[in-house]
Protein backbone atom coordinates (compact mmCIF):
# COMPACT_ATOMS: atom_id res chain seq x y z
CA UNK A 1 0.13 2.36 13.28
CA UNK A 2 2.76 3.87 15.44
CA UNK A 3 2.47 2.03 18.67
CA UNK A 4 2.10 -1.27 16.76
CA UNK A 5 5.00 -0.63 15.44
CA UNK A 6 7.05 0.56 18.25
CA UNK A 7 5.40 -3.15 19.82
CA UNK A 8 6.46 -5.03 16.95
CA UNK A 9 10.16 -3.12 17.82
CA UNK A 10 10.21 -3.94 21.32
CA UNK A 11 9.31 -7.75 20.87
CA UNK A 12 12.16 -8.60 18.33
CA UNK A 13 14.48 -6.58 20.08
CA UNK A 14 13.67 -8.44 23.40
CA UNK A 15 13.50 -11.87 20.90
CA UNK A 16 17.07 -10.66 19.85
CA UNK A 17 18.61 -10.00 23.38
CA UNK A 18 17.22 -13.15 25.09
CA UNK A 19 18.88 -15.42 22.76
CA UNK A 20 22.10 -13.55 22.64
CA UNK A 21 22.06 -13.29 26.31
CA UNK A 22 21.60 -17.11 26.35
CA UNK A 23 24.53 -17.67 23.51
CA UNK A 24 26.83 -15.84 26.07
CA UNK A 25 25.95 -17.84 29.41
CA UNK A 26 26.36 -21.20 27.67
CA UNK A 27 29.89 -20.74 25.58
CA UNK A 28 31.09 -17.00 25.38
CA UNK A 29 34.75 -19.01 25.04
CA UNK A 30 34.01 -21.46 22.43
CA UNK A 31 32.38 -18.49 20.32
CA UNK A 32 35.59 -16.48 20.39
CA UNK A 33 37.06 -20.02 19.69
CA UNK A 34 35.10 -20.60 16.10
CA UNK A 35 34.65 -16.93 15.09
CA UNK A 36 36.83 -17.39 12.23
CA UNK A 37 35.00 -20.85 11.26
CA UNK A 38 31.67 -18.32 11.37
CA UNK A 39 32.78 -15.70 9.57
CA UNK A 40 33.98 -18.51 6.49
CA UNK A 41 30.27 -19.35 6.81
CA UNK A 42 28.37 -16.78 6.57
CA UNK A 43 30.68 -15.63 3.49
CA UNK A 44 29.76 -18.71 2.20
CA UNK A 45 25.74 -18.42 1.92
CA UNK A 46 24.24 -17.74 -0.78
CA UNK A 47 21.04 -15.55 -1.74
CA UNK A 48 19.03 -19.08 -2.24
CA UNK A 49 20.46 -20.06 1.22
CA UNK A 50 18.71 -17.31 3.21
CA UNK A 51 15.64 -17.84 1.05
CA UNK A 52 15.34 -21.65 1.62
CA UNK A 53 16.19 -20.67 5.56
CA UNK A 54 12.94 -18.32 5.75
CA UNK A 55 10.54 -21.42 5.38
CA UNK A 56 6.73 -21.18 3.65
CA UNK A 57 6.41 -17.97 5.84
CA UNK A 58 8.57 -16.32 3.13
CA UNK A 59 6.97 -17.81 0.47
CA UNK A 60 3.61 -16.37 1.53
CA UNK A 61 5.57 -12.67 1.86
CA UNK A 62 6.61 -13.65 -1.22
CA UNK A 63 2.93 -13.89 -2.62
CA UNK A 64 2.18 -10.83 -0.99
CA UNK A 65 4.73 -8.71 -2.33
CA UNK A 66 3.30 -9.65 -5.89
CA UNK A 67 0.00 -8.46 -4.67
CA UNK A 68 1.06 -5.63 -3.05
CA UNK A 69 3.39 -4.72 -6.50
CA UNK A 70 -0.08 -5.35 -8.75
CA UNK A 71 -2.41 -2.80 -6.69
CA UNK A 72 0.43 -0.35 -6.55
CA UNK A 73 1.00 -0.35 -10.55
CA UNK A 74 -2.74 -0.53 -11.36
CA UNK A 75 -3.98 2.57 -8.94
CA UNK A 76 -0.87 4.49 -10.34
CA UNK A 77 -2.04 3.97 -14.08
CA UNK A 78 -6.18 4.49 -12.87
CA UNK A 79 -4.86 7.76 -10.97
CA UNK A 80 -2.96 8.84 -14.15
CA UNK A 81 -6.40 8.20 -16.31
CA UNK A 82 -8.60 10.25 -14.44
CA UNK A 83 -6.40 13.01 -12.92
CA UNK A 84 -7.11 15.61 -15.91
CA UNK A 85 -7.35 19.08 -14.86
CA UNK A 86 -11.27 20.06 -14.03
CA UNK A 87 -10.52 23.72 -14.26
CA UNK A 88 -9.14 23.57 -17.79
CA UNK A 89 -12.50 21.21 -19.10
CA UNK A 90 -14.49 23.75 -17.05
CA UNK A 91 -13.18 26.43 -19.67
CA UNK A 92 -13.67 24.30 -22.84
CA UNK A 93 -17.71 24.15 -20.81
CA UNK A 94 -17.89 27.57 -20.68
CA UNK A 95 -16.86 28.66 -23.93
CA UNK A 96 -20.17 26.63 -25.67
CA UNK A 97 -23.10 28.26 -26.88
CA UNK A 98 -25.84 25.84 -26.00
CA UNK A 99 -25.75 22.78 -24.04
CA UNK A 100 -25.50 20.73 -27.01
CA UNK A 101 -21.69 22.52 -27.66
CA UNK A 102 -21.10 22.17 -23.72
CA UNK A 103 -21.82 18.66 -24.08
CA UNK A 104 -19.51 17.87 -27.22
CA UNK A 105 -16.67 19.40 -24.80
CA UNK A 106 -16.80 16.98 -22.57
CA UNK A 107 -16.83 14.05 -25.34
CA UNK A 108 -13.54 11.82 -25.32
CA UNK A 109 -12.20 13.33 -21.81
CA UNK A 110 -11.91 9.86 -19.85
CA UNK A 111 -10.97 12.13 -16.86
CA UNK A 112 -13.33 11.81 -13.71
CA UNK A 113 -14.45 15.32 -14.02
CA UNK A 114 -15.20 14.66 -17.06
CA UNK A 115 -17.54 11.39 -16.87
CA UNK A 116 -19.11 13.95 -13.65
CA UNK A 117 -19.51 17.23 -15.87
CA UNK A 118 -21.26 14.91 -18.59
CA UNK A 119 -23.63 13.88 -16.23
CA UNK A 120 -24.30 16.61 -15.17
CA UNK A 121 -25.00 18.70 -18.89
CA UNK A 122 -26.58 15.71 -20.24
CA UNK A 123 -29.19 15.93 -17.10
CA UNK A 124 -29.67 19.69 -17.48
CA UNK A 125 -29.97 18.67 -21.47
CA UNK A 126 -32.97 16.04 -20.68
CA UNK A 127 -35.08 18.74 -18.83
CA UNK A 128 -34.51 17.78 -14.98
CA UNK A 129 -34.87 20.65 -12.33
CA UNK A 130 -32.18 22.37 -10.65
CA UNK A 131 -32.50 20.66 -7.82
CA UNK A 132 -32.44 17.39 -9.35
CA UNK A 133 -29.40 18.11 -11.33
CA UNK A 134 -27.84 19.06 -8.68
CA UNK A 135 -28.75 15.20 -6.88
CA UNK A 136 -27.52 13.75 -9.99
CA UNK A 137 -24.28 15.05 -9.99
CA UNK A 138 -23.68 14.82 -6.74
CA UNK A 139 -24.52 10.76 -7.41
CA UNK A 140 -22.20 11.06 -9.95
CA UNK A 141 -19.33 11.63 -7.71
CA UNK A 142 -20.58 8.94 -5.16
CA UNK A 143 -20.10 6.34 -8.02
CA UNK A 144 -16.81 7.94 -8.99
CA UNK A 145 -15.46 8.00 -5.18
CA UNK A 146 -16.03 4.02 -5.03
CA UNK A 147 -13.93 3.81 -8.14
CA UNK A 148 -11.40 6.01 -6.61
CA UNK A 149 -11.31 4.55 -3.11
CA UNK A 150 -10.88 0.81 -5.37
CA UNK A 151 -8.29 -1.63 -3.54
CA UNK A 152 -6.86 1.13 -1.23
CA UNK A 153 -8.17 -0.54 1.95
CA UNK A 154 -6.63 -3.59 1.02
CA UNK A 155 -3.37 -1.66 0.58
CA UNK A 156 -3.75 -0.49 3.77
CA UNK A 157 -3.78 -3.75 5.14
CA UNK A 158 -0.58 -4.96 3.62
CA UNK A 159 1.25 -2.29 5.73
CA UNK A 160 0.07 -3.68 8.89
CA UNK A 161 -0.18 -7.53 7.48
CA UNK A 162 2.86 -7.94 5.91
CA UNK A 163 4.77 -7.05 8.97
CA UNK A 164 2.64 -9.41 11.38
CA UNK A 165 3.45 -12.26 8.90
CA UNK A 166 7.42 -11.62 8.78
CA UNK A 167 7.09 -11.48 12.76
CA UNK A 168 5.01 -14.83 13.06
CA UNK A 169 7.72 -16.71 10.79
CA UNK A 170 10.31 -15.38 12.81
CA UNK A 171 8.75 -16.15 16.15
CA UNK A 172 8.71 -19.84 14.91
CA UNK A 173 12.12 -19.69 13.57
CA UNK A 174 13.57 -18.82 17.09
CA UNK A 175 11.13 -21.72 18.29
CA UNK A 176 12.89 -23.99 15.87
CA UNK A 177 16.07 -22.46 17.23
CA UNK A 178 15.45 -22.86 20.79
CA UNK A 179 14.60 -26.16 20.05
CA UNK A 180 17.82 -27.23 18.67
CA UNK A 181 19.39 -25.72 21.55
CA UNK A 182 17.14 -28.09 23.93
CA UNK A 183 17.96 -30.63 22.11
CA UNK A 184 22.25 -30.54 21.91
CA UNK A 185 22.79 -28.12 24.39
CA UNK A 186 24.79 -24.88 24.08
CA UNK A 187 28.20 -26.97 22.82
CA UNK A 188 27.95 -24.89 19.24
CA UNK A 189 26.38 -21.25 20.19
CA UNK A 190 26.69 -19.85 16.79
CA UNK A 191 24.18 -22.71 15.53
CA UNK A 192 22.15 -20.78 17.37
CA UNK A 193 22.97 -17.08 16.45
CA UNK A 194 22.90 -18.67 12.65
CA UNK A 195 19.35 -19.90 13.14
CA UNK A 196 18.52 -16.47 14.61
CA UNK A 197 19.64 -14.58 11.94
CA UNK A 198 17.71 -17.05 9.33
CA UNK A 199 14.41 -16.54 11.71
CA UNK A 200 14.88 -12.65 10.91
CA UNK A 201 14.71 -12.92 7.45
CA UNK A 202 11.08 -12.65 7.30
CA UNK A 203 11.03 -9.93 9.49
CA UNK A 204 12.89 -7.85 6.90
CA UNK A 205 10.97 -9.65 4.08
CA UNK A 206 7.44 -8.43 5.89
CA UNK A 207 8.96 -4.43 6.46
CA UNK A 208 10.28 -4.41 2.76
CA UNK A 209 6.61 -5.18 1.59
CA UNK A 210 5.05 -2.51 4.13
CA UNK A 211 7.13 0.11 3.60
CA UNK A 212 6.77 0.71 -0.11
CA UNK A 213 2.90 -0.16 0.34
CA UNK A 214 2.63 2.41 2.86
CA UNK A 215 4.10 4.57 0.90
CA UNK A 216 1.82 4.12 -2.39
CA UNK A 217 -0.96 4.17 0.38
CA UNK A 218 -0.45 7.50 1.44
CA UNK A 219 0.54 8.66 -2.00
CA UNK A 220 -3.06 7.46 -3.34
CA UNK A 221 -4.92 8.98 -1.16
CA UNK A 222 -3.48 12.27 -1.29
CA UNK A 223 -3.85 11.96 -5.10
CA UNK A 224 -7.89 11.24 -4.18
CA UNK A 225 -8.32 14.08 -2.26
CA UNK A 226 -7.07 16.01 -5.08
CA UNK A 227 -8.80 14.79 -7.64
CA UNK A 228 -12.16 14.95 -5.88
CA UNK A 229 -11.38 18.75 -4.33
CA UNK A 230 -10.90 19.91 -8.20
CA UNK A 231 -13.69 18.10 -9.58
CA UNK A 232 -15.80 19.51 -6.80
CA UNK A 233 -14.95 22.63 -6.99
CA UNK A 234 -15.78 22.68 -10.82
CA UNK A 235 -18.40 21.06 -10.26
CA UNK A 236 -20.04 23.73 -7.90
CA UNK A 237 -19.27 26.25 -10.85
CA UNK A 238 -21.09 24.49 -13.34
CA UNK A 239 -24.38 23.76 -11.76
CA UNK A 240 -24.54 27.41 -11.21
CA UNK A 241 -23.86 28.26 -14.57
CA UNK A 242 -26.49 25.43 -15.71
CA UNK A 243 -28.84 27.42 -13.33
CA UNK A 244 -28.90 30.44 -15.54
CA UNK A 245 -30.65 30.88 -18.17
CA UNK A 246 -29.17 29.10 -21.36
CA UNK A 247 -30.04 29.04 -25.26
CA UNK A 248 -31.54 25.17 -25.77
């Protein structure tokens, strides 16, 4: 992730520099010349004008951010859910009789170690083995850790997507640029720095979807780890508590 983005870096900066270099060697007079006609312009764009400027490239970063927004609110309200404390359920567990009042502990806890610890009493409840208790819990948590791991890779690729997007639609906005120049020569230079800084737009448009994605990303799966470390570690504590001997 690093050293794509230290490429990314190095490409618009060299993008940048080339065409300033080239704004200089055509008309560095004439710029001094219509700086205050520049300035008057610039002042004079609007929001909607730097929108319109970043093309259906923006639109599509646009679409993305949505996306990216939707995942982020609906893993933060799933993580919320099923974060409840394993330890404290564990206690409520422990504190039954029988496995009939072990199993009424766990009843309207929507937690994940919850759904798990069910499982798991309502197997040793039926009759199964040890051993196979111990399988179906540990199935259990495989079906939970899909639910958990739900829409993070696509997360994931927002960070490095959105990025690559902004970048293409600014690669053809200096195209665009370039070819104006071609076209009417280098008689009006800041045409040229103008479509430049239009062509960038969606390079800041792709980093300000990234960065808060990569943020939730890493946030997420943090909160994953955590949530599957306590479960687990209850988890282990009950099995060998269903392993002793227990009044029906």
């Amino acid at each position: 992730m690093c050293a794509l983005s230290n490429r990314m870096s190095r490409v618009v900066s060299g993008i940048f520099w080339t065409a300033l270099a080239m704004a200089a060697v055509g008309g560095t007079g004439r710029v001094f010349a219509q700086e205050a006609g520049a300035v008057d312009s610039v002042k004079t764009k609007t929001f909607w004008d730097m929108l319109q400027a970043g093309g259906p490239i923006l639109l599509l970063l646009g679409l993305l951010s949505v996306i990216t927004a939707t995942l982020i609110i609906e893993r933060f309200l799933y993580y919320r859910s099923v974060g409840g404390s394993a330890g404290e359920l564990l206690h409520k567990i422990k504190q039954g009789a029988t496995l009939s009042d072990m199993l009424r502990a766990t009843n309207d806890v929507p937690s994940l170690a919850g759904r798990v610890m069910r499982t798991t009493i309502q197997a040793a409840r039926n009759g199964y083995k040890p051993d196979e208790i111990e399988d179906l819990a540990q199935s259990a948590v495989t079906k939970e850790l899909i639910s958990l791991e739900k829409h993070l890779p696509l997360l994931d690729s927002m960070v490095t997507m959105c990025p690559l997007i902004g970048l293409l639609g600014t690669t053809i906005g200096m195209i665009h640029s370039f070819s104006v120049v071609a076209a009417i020569g280098m008689s009006d230079p800041t045409k040229l720095a103008g479509g430049i800084s239009e062509a960038l737009i969606n390079t800041a448009a792709g980093l300000a979807v990234a960065i808060p994605a990569l943020f939730a990303y890493n946030y997420f799966s943090g909160k994953k780890e955590a949530i599957l470390m306590d479960t687990e570690e209850s988890l282990t504590e009950l099995i060998v508590l269903l392993k002793s001997p227990t009044p029906p």
